[in-house]
PDB file of N, CA and C in Angstrom:
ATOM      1  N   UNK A   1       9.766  14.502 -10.663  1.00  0.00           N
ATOM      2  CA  UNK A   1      10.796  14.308  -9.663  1.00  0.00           C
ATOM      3  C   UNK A   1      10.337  14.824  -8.298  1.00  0.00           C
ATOM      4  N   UNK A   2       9.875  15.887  -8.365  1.00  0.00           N
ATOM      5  CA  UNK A   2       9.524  16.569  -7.427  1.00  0.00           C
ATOM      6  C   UNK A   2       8.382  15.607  -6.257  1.00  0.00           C
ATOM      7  N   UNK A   3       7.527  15.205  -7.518  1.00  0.00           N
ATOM      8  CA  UNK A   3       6.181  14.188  -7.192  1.00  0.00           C
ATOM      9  C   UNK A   3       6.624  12.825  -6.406  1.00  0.00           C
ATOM     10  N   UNK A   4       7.848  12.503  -6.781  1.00  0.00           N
ATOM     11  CA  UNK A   4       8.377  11.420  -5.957  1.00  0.00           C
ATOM     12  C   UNK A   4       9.110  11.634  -4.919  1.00  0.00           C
ATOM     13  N   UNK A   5       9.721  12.792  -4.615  1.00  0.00           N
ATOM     14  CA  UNK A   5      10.137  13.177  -3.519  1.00  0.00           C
ATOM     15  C   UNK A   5       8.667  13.082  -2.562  1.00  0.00           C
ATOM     16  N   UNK A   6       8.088  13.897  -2.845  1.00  0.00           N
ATOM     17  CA  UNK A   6       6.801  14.037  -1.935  1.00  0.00           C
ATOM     18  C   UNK A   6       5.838  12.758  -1.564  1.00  0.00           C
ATOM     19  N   UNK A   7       5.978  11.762  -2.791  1.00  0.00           N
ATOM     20  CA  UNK A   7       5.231  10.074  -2.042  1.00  0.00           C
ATOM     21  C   UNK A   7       6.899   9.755  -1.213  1.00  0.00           C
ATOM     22  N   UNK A   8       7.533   9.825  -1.657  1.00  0.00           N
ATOM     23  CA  UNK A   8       9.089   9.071  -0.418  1.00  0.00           C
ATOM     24  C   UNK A   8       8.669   9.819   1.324  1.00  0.00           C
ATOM     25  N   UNK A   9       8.458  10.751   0.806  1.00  0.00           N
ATOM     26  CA  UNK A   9       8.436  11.803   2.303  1.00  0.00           C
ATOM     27  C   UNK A   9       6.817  10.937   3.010  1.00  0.00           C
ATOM     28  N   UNK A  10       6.030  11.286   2.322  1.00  0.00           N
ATOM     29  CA  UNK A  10       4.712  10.842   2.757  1.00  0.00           C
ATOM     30  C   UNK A  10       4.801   8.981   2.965  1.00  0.00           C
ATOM     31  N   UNK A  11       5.212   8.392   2.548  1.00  0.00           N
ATOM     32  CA  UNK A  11       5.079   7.120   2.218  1.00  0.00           C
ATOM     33  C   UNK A  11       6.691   6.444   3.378  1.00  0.00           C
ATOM     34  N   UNK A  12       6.786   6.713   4.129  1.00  0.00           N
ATOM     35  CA  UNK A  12       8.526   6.421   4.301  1.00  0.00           C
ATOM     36  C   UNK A  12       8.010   5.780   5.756  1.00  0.00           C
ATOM     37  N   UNK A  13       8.872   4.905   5.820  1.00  0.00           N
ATOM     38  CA  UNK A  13       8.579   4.036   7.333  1.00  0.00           C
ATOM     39  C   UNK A  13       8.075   3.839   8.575  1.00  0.00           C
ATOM     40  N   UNK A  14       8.814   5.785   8.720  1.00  0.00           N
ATOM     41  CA  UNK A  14       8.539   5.642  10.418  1.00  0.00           C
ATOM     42  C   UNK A  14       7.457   7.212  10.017  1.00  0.00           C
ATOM     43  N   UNK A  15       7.377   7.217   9.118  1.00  0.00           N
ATOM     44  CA  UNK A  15       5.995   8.135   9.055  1.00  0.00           C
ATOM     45  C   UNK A  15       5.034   7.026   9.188  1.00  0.00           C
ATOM     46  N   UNK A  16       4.693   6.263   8.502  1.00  0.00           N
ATOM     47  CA  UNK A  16       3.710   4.913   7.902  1.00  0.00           C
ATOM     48  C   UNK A  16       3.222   4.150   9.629  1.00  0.00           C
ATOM     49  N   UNK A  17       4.852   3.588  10.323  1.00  0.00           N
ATOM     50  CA  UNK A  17       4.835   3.179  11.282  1.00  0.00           C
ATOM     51  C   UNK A  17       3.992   4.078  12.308  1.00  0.00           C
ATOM     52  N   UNK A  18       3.716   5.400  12.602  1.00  0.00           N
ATOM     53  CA  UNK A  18       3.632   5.954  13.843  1.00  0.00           C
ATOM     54  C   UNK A  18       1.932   6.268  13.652  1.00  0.00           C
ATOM     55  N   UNK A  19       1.314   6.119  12.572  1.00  0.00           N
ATOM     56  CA  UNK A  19       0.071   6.154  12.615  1.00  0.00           C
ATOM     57  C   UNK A  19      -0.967   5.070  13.109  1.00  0.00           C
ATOM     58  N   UNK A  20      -2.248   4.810  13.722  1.00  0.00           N
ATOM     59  CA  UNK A  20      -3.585   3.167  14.227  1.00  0.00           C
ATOM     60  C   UNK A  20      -3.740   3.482  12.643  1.00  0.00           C
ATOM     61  N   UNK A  21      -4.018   1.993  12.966  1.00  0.00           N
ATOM     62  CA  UNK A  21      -4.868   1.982  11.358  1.00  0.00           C
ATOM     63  C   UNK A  21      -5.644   2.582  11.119  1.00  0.00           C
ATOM     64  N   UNK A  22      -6.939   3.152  11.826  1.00  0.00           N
ATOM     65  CA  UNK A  22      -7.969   4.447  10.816  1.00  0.00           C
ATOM     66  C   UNK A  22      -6.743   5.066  10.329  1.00  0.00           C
ATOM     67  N   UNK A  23      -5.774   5.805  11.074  1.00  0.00           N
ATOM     68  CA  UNK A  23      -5.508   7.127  10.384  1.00  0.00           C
ATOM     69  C   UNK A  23      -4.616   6.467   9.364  1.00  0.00           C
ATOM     70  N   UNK A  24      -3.838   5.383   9.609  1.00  0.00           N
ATOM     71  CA  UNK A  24      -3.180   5.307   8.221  1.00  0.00           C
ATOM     72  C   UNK A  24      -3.871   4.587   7.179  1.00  0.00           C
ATOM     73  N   UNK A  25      -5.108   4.211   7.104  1.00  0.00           N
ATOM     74  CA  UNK A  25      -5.992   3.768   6.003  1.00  0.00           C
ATOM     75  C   UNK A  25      -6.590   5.771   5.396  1.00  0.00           C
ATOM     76  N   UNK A  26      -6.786   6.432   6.632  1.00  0.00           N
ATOM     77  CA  UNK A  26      -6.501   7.979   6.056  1.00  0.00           C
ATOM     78  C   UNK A  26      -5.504   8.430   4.746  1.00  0.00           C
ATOM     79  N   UNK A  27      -4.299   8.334   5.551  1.00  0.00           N
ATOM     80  CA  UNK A  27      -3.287   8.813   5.267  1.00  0.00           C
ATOM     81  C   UNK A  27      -2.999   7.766   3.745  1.00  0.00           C
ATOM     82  N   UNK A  28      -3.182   6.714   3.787  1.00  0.00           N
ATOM     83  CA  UNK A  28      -3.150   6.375   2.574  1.00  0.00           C
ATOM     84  C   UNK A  28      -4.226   6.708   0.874  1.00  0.00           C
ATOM     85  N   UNK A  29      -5.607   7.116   2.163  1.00  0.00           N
ATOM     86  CA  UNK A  29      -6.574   7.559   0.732  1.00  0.00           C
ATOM     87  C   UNK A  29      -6.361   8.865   0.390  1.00  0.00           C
ATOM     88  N   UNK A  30      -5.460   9.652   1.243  1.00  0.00           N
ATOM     89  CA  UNK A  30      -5.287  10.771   0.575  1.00  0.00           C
ATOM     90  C   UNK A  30      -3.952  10.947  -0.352  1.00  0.00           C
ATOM     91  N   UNK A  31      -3.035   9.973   0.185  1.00  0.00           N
ATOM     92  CA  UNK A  31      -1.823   9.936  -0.528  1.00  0.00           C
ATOM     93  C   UNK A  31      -2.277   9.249  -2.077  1.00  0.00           C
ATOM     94  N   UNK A  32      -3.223   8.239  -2.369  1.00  0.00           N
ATOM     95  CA  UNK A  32      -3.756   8.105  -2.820  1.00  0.00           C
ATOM     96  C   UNK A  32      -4.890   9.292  -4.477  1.00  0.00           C
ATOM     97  N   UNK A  33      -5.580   9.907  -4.122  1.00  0.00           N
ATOM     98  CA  UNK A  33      -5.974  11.249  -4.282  1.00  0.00           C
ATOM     99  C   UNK A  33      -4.972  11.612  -4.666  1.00  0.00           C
ATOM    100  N   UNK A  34      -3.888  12.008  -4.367  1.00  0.00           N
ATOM    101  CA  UNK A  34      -3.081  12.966  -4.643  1.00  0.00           C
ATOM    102  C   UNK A  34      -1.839  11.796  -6.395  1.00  0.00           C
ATOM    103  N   UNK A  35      -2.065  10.566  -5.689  1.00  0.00           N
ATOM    104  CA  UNK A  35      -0.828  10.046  -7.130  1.00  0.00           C
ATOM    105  C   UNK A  35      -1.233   9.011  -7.526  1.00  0.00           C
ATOM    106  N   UNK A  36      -2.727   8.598  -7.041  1.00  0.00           N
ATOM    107  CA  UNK A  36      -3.239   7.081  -7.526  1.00  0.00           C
ATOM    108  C   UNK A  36      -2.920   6.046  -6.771  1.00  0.00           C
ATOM    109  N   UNK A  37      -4.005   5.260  -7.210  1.00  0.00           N
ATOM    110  CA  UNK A  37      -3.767   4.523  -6.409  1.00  0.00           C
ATOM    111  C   UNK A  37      -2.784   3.214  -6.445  1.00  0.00           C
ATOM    112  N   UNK A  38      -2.512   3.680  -8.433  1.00  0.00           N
ATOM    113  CA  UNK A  38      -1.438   2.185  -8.689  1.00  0.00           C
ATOM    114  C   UNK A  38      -0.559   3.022  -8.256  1.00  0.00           C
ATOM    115  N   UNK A  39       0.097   4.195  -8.410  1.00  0.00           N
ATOM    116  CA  UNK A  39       1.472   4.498  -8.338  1.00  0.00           C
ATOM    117  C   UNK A  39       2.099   4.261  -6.530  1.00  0.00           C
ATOM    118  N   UNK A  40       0.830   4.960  -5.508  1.00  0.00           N
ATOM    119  CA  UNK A  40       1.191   4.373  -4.045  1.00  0.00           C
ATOM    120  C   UNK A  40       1.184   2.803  -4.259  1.00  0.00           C
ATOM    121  N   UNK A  41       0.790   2.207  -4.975  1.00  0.00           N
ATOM    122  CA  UNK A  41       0.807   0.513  -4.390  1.00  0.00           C
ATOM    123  C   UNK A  41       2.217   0.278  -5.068  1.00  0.00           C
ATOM    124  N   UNK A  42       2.602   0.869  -6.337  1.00  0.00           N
ATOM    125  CA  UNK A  42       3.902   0.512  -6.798  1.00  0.00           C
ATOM    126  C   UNK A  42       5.048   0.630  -6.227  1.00  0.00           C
ATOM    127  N   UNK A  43       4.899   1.865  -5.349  1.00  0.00           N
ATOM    128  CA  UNK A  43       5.666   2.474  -4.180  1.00  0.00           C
ATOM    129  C   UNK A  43       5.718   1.329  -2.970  1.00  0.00           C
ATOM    130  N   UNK A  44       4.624   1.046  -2.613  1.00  0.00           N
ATOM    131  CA  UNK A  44       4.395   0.111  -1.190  1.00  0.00           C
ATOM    132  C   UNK A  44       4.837  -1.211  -1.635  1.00  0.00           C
ATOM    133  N   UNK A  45       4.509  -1.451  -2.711  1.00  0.00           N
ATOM    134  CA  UNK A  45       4.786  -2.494  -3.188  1.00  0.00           C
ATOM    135  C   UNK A  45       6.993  -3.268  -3.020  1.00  0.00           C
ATOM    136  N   UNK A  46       7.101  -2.220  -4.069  1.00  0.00           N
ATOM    137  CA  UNK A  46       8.950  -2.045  -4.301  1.00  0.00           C
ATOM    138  C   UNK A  46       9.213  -1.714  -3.103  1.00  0.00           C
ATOM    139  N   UNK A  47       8.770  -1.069  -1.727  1.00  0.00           N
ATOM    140  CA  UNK A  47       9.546  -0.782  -0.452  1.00  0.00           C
ATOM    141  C   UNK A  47       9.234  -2.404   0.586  1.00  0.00           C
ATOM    142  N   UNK A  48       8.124  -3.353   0.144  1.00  0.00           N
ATOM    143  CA  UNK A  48       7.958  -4.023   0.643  1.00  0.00           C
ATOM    144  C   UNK A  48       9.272  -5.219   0.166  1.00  0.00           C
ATOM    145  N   UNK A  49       9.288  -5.481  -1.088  1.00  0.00           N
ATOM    146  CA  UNK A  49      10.170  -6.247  -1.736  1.00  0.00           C
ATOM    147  C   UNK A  49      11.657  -6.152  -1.044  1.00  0.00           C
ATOM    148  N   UNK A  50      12.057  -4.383  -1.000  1.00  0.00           N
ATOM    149  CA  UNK A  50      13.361  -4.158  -0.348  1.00  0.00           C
ATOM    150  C   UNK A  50      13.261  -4.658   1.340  1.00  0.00           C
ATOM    151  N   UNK A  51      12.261  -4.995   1.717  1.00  0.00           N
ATOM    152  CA  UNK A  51      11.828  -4.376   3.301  1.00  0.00           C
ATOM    153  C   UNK A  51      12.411  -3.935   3.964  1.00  0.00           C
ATOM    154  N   UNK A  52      11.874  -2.747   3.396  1.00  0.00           N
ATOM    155  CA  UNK A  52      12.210  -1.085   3.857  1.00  0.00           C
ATOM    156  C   UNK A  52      10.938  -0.942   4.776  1.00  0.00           C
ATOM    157  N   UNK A  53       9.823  -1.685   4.193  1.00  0.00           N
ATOM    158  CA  UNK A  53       8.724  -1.634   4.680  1.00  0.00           C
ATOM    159  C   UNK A  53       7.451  -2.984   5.248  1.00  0.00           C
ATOM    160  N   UNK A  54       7.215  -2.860   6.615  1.00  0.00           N
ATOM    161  CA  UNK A  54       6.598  -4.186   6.886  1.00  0.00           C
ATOM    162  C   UNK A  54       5.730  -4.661   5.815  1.00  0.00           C
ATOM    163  N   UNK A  55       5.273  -6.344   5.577  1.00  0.00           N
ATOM    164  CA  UNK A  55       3.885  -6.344   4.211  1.00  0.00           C
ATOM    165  C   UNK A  55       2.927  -5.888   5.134  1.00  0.00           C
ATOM    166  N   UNK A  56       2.636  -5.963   6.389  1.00  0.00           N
ATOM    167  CA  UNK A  56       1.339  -6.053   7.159  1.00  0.00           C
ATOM    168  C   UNK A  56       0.931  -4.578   6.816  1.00  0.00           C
ATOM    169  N   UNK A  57       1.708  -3.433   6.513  1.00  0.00           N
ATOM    170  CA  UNK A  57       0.749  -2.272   6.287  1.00  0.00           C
ATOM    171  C   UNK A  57      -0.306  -2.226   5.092  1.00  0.00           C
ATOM    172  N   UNK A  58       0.647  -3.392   3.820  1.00  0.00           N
ATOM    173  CA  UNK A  58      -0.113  -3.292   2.694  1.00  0.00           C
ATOM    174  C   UNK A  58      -1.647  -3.659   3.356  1.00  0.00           C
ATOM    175  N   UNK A  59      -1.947  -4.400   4.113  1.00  0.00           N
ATOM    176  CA  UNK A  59      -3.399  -4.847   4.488  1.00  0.00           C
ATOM    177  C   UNK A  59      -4.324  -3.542   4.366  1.00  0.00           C
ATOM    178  N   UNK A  60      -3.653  -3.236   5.140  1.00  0.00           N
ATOM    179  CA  UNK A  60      -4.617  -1.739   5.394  1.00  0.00           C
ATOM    180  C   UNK A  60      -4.607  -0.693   4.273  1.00  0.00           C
ATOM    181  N   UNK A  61      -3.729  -0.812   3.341  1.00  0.00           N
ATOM    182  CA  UNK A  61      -3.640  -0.146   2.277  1.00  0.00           C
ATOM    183  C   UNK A  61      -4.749  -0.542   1.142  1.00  0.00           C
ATOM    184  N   UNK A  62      -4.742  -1.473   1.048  1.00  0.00           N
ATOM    185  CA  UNK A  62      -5.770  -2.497   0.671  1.00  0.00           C
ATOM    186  C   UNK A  62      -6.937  -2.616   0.703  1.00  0.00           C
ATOM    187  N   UNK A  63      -7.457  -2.192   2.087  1.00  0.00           N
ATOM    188  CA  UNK A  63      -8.899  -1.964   2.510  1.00  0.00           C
ATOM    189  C   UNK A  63      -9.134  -0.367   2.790  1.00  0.00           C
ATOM    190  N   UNK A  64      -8.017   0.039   2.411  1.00  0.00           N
ATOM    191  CA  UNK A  64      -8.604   1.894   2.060  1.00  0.00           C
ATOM    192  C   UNK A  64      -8.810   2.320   0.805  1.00  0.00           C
ATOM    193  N   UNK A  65      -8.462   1.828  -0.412  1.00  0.00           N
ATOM    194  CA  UNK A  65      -8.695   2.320  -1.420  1.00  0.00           C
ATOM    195  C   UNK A  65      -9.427   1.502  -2.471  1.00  0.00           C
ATOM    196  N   UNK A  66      -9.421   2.050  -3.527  1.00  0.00           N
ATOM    197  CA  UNK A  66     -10.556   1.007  -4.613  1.00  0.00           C
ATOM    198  C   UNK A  66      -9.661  -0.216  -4.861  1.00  0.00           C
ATOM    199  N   UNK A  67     -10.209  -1.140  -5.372  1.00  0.00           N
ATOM    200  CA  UNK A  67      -9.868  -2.754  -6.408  1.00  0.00           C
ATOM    201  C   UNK A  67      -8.182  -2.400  -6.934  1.00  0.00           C
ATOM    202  N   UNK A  68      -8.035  -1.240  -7.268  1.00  0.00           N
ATOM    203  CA  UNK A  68      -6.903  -1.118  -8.392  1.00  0.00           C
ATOM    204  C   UNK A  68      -5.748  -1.722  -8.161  1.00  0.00           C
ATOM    205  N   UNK A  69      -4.906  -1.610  -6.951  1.00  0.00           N
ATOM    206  CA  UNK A  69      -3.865  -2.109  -6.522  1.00  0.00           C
ATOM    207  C   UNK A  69      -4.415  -4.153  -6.502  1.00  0.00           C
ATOM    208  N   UNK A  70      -5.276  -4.604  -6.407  1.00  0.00           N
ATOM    209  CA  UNK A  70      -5.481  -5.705  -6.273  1.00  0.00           C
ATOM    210  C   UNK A  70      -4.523  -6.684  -7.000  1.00  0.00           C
ATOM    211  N   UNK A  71      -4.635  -6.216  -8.684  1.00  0.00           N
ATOM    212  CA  UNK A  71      -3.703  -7.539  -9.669  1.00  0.00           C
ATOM    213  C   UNK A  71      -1.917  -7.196  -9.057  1.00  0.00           C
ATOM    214  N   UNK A  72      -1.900  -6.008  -8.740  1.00  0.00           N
ATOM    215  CA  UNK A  72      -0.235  -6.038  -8.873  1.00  0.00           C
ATOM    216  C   UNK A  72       0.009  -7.024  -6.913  1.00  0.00           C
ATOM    217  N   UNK A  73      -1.192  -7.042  -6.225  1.00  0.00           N
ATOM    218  CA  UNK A  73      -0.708  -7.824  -4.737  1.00  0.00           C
ATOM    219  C   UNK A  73      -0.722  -8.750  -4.924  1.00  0.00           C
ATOM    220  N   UNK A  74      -1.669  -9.123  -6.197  1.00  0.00           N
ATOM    221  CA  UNK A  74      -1.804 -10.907  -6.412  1.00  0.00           C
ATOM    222  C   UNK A  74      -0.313 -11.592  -6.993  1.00  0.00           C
ATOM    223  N   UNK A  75      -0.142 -10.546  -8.130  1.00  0.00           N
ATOM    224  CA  UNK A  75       0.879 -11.275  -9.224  1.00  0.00           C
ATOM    225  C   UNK A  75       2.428 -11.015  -8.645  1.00  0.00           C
ATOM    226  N   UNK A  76       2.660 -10.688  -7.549  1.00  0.00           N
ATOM    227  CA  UNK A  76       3.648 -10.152  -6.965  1.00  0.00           C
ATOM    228  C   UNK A  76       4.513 -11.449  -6.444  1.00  0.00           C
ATOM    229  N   UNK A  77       5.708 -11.782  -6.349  1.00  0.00           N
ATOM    230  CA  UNK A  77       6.349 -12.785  -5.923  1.00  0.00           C
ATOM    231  C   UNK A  77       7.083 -13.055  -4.766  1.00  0.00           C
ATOM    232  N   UNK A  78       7.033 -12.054  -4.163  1.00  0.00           N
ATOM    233  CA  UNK A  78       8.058 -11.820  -2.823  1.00  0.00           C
ATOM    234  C   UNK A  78       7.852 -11.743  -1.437  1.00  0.00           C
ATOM    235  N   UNK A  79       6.174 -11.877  -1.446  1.00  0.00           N
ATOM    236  CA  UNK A  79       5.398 -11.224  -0.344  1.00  0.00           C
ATOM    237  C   UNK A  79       4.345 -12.384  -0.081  1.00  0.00           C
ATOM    238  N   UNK A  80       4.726 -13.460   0.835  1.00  0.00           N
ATOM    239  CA  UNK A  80       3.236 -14.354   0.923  1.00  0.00           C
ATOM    240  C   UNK A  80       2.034 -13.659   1.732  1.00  0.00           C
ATOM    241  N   UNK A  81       2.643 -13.128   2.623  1.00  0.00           N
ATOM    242  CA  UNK A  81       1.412 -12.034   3.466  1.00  0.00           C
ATOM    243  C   UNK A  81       1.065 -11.235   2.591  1.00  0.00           C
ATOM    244  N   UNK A  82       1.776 -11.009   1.468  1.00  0.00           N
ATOM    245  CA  UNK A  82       0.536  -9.414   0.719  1.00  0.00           C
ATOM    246  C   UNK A  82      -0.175 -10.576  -0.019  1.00  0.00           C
ATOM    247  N   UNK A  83       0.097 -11.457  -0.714  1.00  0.00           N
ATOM    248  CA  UNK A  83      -0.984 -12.022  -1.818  1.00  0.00           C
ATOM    249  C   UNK A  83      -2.043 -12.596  -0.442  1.00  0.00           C
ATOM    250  N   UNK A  84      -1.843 -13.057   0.302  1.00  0.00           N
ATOM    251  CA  UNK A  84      -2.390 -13.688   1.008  1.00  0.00           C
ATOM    252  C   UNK A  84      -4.216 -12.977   1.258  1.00  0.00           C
ATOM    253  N   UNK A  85      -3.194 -11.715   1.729  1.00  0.00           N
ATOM    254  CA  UNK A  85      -4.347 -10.498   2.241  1.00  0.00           C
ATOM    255  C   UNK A  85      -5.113 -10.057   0.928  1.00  0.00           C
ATOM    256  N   UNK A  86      -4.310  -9.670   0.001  1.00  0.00           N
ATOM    257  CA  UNK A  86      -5.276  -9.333  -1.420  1.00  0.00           C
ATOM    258  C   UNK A  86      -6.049 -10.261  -1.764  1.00  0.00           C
ATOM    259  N   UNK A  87      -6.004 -11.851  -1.558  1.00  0.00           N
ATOM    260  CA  UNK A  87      -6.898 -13.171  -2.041  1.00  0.00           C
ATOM    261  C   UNK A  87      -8.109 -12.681  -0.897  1.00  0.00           C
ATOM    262  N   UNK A  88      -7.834 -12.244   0.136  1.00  0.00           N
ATOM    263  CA  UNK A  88      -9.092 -12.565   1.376  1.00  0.00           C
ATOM    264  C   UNK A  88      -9.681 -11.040   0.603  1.00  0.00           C
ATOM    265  N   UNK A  89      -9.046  -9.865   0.062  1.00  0.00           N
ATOM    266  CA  UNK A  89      -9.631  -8.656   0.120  1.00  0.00           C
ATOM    267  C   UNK A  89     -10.712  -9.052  -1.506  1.00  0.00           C
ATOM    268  N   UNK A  90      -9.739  -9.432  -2.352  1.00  0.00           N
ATOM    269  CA  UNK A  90     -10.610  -9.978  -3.604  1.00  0.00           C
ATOM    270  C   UNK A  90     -11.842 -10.762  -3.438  1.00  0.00           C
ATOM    271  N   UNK A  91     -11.690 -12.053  -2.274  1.00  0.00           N
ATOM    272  CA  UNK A  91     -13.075 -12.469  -1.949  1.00  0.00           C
ATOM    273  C   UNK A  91     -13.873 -12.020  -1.318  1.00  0.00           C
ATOM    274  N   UNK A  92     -13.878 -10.797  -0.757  1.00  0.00           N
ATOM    275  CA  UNK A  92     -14.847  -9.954  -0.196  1.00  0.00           C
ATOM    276  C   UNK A  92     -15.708  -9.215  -0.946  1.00  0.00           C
ATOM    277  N   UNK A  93     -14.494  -9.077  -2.000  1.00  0.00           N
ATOM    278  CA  UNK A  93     -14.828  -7.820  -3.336  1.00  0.00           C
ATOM    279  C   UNK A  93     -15.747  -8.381  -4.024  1.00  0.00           C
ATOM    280  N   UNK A  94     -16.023  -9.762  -4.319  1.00  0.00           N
ATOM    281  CA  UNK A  94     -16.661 -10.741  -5.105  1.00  0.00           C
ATOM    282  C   UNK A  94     -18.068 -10.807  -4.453  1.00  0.00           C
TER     283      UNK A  94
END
């Protein structure tokens, strides 16, 4: 419980919003480090669905951390900009 308080706090809009992309491709590999990297994408993921949260950050989320988050941006239904960006990040990966 505690652990999800602390990705909500770290992970929350106008924290996310006020960072350039280096630092929030930062701020995501450490949030990352700290709960994985599926559990932040599950997070980014479900706040994107509500949009609570723009998709365009997933990009950068994307190109900060390993492959892992990749199947859940692909198989996702709600978001043409996130699969979009995970297809271009997967063919890079290839």
């Amino acid at each position: 419980m505690a652990e999800q308080h602390e990705l909500r706090q770290k992970l929350n809009g106008a924290t996310l919003r006020g960072y350039n992309p280096h630092d929030l491709a930062l701020h995501f590999r450490d949030a990352s480090r700290q709960h994985s990297a599926k559990v932040v994408s599950e997070y980014l993921l479900a706040a994107i669905r509500q949009e609570a949260l723009p998709p365009t950050l997933f990009r950068t989320f994307l190109t900060a951390v390993d492959s892992t988050p990749l199947a859940a941006a692909l198989w996702q239904q709600y978001s043409k900009y996130v699969k979009k960006v995970a297809i271009r990040q997967f063919g890079k990966e290839l």
